[in-house]
PDB file of N, CA and C in Angstrom:
ATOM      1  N   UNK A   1     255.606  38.126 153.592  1.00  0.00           N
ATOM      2  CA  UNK A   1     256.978  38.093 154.090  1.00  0.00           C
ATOM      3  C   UNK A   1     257.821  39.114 153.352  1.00  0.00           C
ATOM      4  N   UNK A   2     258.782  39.875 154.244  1.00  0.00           N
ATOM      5  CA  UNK A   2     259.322  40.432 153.505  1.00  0.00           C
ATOM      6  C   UNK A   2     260.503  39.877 152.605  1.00  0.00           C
ATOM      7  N   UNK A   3     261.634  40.513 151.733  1.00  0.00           N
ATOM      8  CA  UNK A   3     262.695  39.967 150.843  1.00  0.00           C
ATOM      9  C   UNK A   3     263.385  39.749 151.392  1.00  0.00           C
ATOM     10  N   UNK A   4     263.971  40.864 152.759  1.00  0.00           N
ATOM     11  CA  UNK A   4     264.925  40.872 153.295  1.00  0.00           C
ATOM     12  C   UNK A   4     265.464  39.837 154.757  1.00  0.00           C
ATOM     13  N   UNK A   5     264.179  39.042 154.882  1.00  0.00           N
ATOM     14  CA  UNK A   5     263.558  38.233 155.746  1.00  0.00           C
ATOM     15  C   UNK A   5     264.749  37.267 156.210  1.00  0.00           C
ATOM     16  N   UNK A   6     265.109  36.140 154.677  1.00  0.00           N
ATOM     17  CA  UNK A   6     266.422  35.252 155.204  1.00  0.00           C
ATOM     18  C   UNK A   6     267.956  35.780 155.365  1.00  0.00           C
ATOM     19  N   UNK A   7     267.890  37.341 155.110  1.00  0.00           N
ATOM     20  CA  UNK A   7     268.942  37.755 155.871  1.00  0.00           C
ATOM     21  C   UNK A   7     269.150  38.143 157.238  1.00  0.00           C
ATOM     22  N   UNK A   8     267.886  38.528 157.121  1.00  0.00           N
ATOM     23  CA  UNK A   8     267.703  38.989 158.785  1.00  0.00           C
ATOM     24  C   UNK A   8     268.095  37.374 159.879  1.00  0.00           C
ATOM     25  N   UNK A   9     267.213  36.634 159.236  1.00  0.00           N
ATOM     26  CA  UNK A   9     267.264  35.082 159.677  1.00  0.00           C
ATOM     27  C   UNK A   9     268.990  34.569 159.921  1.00  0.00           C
ATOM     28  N   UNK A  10     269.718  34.802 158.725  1.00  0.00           N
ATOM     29  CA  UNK A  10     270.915  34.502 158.403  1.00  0.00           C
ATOM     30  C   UNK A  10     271.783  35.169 159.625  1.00  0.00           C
ATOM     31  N   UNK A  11     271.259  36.345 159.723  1.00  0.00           N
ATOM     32  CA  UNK A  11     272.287  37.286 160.752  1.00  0.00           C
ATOM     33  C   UNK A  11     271.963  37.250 162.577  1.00  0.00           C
ATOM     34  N   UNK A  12     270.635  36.704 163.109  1.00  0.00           N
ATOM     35  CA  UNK A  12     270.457  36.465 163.603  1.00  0.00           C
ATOM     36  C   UNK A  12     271.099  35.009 164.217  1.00  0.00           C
ATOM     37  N   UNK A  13     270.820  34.165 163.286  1.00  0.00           N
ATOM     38  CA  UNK A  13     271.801  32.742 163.705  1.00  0.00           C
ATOM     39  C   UNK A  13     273.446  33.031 163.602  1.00  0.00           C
ATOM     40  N   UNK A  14     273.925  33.759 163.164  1.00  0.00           N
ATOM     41  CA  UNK A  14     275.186  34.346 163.058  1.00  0.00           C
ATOM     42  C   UNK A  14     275.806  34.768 164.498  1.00  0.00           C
ATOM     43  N   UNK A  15     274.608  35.539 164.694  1.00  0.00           N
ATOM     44  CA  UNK A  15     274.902  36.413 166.230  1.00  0.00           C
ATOM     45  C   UNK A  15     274.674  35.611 167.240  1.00  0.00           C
ATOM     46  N   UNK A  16     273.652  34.042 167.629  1.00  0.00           N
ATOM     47  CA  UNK A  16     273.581  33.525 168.032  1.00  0.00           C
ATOM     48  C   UNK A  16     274.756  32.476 168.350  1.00  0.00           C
ATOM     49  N   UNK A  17     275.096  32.236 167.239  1.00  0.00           N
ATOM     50  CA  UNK A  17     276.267  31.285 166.970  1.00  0.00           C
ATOM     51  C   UNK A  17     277.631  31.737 167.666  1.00  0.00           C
ATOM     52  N   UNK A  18     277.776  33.367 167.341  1.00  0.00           N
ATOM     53  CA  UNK A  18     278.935  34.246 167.740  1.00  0.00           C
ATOM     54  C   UNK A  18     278.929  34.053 169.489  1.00  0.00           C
ATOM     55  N   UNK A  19     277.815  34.227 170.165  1.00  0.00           N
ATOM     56  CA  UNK A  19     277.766  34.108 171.344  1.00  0.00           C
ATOM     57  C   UNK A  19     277.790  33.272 172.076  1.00  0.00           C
ATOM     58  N   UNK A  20     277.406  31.786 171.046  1.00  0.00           N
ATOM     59  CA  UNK A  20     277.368  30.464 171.872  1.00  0.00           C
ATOM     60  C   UNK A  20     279.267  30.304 171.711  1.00  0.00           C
ATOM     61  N   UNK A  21     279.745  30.944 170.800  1.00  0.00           N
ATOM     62  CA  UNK A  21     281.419  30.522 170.839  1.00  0.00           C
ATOM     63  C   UNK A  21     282.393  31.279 171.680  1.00  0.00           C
ATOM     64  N   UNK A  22     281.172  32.664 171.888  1.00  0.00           N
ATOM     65  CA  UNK A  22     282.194  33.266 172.845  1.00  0.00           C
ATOM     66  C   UNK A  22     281.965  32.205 174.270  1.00  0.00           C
ATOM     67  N   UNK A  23     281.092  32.256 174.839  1.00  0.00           N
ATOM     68  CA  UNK A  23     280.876  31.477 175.791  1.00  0.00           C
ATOM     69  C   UNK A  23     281.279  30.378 175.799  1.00  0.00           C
ATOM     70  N   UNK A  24     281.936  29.407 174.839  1.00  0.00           N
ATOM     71  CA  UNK A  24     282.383  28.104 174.678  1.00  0.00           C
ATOM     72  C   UNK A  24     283.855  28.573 175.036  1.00  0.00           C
ATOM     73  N   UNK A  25     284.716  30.100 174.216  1.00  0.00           N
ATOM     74  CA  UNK A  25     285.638  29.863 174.711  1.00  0.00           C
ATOM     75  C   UNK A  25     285.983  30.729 176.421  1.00  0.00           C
ATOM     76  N   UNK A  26     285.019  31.017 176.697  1.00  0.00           N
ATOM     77  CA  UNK A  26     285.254  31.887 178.329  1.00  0.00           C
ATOM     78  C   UNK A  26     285.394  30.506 179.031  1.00  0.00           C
ATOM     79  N   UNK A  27     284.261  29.328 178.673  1.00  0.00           N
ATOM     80  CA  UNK A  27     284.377  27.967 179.499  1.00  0.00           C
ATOM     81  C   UNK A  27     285.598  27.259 179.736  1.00  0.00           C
ATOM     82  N   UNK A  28     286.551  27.543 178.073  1.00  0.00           N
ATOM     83  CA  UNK A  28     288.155  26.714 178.092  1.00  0.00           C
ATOM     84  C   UNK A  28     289.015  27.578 179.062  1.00  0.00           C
ATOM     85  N   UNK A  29     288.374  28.971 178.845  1.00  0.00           N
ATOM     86  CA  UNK A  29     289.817  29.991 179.518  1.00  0.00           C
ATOM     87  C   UNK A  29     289.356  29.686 181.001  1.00  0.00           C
ATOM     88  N   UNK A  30     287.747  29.618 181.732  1.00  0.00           N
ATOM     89  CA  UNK A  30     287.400  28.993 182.776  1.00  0.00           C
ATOM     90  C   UNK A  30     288.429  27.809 183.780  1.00  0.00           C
ATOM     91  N   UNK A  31     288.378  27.315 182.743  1.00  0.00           N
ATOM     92  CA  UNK A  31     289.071  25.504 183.022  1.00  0.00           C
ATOM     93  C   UNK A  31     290.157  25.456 183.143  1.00  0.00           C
ATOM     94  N   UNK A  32     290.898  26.363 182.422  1.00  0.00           N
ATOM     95  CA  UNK A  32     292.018  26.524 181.938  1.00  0.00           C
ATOM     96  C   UNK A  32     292.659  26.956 183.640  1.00  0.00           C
ATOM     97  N   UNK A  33     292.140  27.983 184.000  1.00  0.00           N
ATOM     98  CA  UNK A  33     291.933  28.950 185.220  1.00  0.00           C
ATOM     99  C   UNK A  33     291.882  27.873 186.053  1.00  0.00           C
ATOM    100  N   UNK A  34     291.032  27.247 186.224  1.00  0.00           N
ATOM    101  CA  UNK A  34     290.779  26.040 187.538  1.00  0.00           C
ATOM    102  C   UNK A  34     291.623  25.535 187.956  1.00  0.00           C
ATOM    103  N   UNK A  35     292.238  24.790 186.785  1.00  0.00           N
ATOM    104  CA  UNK A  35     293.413  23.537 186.537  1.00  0.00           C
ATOM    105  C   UNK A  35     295.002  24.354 187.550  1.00  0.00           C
ATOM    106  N   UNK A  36     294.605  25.609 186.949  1.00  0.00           N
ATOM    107  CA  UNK A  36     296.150  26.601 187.811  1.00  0.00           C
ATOM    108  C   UNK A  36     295.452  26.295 189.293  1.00  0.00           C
ATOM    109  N   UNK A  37     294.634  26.599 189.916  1.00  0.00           N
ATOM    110  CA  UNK A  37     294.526  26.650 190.964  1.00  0.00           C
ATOM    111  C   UNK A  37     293.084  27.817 191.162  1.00  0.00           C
ATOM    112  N   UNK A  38     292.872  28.560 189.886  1.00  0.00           N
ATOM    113  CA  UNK A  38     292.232  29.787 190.703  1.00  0.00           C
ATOM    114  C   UNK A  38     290.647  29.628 190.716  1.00  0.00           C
ATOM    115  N   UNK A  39     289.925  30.893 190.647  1.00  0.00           N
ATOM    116  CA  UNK A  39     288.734  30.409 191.122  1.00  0.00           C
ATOM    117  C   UNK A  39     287.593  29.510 190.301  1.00  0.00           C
ATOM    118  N   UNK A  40     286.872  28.587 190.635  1.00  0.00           N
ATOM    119  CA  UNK A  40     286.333  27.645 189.804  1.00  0.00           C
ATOM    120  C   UNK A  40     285.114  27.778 190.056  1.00  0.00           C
ATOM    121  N   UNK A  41     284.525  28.687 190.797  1.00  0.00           N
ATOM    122  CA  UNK A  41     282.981  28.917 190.693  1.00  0.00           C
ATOM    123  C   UNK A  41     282.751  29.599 189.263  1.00  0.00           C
ATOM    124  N   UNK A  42     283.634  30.514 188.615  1.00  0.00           N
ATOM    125  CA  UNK A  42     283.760  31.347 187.561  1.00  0.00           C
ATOM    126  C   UNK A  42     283.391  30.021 186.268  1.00  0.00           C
ATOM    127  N   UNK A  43     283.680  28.895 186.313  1.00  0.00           N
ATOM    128  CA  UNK A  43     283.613  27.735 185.215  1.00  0.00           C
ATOM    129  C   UNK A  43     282.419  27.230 185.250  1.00  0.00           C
ATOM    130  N   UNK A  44     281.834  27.439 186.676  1.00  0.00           N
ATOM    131  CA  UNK A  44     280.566  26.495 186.830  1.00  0.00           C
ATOM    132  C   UNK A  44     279.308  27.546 185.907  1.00  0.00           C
ATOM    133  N   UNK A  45     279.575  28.686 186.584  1.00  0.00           N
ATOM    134  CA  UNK A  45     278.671  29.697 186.274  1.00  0.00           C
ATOM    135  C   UNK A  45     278.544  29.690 184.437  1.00  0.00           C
ATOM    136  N   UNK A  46     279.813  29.727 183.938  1.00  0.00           N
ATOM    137  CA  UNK A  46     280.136  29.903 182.296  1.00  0.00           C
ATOM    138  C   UNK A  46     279.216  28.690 182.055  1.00  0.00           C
ATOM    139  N   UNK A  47     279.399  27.606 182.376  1.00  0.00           N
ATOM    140  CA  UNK A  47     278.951  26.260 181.950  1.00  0.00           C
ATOM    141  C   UNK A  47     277.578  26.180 181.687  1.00  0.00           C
ATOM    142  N   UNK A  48     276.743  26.904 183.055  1.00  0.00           N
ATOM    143  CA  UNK A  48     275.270  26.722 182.938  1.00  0.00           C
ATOM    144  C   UNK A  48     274.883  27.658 181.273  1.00  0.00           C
ATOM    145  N   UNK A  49     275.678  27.995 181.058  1.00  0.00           N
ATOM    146  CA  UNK A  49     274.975  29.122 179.782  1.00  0.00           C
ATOM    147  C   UNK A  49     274.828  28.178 178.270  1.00  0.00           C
ATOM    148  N   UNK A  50     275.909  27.146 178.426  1.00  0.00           N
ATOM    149  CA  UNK A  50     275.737  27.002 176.971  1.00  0.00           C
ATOM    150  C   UNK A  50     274.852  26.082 177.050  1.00  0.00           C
ATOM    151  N   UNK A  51     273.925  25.301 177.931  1.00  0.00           N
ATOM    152  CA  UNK A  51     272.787  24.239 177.348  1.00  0.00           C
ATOM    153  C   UNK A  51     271.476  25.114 177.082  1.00  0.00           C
ATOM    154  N   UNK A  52     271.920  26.578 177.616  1.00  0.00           N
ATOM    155  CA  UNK A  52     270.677  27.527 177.620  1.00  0.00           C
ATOM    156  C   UNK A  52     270.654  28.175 176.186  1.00  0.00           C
ATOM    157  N   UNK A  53     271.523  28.299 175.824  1.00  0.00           N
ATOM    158  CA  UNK A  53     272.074  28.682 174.441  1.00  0.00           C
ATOM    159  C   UNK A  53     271.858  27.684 173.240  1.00  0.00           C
ATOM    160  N   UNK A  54     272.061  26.410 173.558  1.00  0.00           N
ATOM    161  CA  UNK A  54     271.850  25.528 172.374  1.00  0.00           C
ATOM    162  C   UNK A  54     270.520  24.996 172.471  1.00  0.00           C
ATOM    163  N   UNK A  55     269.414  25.603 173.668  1.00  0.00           N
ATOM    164  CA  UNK A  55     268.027  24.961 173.718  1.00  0.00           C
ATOM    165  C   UNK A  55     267.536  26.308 172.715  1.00  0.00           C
ATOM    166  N   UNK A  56     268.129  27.420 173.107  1.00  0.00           N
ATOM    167  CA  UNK A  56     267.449  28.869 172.498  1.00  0.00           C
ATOM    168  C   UNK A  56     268.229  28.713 170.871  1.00  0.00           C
ATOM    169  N   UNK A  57     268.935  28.062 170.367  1.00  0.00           N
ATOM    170  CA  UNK A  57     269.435  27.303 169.219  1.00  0.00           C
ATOM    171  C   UNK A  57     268.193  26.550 168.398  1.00  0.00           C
ATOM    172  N   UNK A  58     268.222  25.792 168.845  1.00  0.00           N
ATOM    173  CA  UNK A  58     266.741  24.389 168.514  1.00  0.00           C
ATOM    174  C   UNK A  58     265.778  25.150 168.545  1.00  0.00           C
ATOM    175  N   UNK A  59     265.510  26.276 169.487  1.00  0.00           N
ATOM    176  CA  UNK A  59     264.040  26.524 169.443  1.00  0.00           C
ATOM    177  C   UNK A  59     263.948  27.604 168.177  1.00  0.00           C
ATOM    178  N   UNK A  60     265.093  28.074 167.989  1.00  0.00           N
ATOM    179  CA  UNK A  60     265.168  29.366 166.785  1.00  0.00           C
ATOM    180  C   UNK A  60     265.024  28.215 165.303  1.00  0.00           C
ATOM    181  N   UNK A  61     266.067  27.295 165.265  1.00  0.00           N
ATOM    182  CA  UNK A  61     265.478  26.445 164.166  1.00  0.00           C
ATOM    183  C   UNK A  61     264.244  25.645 163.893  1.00  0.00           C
ATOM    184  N   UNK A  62     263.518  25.209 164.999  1.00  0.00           N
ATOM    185  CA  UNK A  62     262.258  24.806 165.083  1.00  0.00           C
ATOM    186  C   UNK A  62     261.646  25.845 164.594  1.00  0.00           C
ATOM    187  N   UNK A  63     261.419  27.341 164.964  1.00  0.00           N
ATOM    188  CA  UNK A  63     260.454  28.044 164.872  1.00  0.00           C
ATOM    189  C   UNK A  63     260.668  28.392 163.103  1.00  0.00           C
ATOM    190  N   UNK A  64     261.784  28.111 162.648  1.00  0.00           N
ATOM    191  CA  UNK A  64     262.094  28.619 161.159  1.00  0.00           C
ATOM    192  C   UNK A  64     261.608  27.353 160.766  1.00  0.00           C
ATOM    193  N   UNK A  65     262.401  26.161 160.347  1.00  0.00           N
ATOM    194  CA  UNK A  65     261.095  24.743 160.104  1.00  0.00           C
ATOM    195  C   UNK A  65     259.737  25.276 160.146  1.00  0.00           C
ATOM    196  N   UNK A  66     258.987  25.363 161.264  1.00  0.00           N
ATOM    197  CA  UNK A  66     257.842  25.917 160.714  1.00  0.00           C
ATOM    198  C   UNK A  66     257.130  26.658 160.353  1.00  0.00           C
ATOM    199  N   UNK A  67     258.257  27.862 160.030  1.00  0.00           N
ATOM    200  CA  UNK A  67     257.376  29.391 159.407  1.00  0.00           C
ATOM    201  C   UNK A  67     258.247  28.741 157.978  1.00  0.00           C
ATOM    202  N   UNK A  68     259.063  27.908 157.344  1.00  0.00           N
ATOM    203  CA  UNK A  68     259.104  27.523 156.330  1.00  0.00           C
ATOM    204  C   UNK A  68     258.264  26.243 155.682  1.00  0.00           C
ATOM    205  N   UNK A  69     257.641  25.293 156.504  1.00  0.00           N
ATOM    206  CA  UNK A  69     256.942  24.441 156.374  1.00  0.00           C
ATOM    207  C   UNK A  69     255.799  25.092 156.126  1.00  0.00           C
ATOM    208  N   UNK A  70     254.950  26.515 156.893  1.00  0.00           N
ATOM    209  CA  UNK A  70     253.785  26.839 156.569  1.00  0.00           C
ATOM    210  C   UNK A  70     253.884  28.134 155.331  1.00  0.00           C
ATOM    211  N   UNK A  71     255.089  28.007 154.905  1.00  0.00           N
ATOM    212  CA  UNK A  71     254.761  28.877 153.955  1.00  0.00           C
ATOM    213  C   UNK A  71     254.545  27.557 152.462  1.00  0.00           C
ATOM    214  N   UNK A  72     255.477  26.377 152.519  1.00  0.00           N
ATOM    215  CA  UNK A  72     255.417  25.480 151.615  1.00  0.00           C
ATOM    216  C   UNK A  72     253.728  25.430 151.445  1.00  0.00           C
ATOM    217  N   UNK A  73     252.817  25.494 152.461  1.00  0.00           N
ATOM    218  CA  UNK A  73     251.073  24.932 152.516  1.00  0.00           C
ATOM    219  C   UNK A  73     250.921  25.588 151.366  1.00  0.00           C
TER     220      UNK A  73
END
């Protein structure tokens, strides 16, 4: 492994994180939008992204759990 490894790790969940919040707040400004009257297909569409985002979340921490579990062996 390299040294620079849990930064890379660090900055990666960073950028992940950055994107699941942009998309959390396009969903409020979405809603926000609806509630006036305007178009609300634009909210539905935002919406489908973040369970896709917090599965690709879990699966990035799962996969670190076990490239840290098999380095503990």
């Amino acid at each position: 492994r390299r040294p620079d490894e849990p930064a890379e790790q660090a900055h990666e969940l960073a950028s992940t994180l950055d994107a699941t919040n942009r998309l959390q707040d396009k969903v409020t400004r979405d809603k926000e939008a609806a509630q006036r009257g305007d178009e609300t297909t634009r909210t539905d569409r935002a919406q489908q992204h973040i369970p896709r985002l917090e599965e690709l979340e879990r699966e990035e921490l799962e996969r670190r759990e076990r490239d840290r579990d098999d380095r503990d062996r």
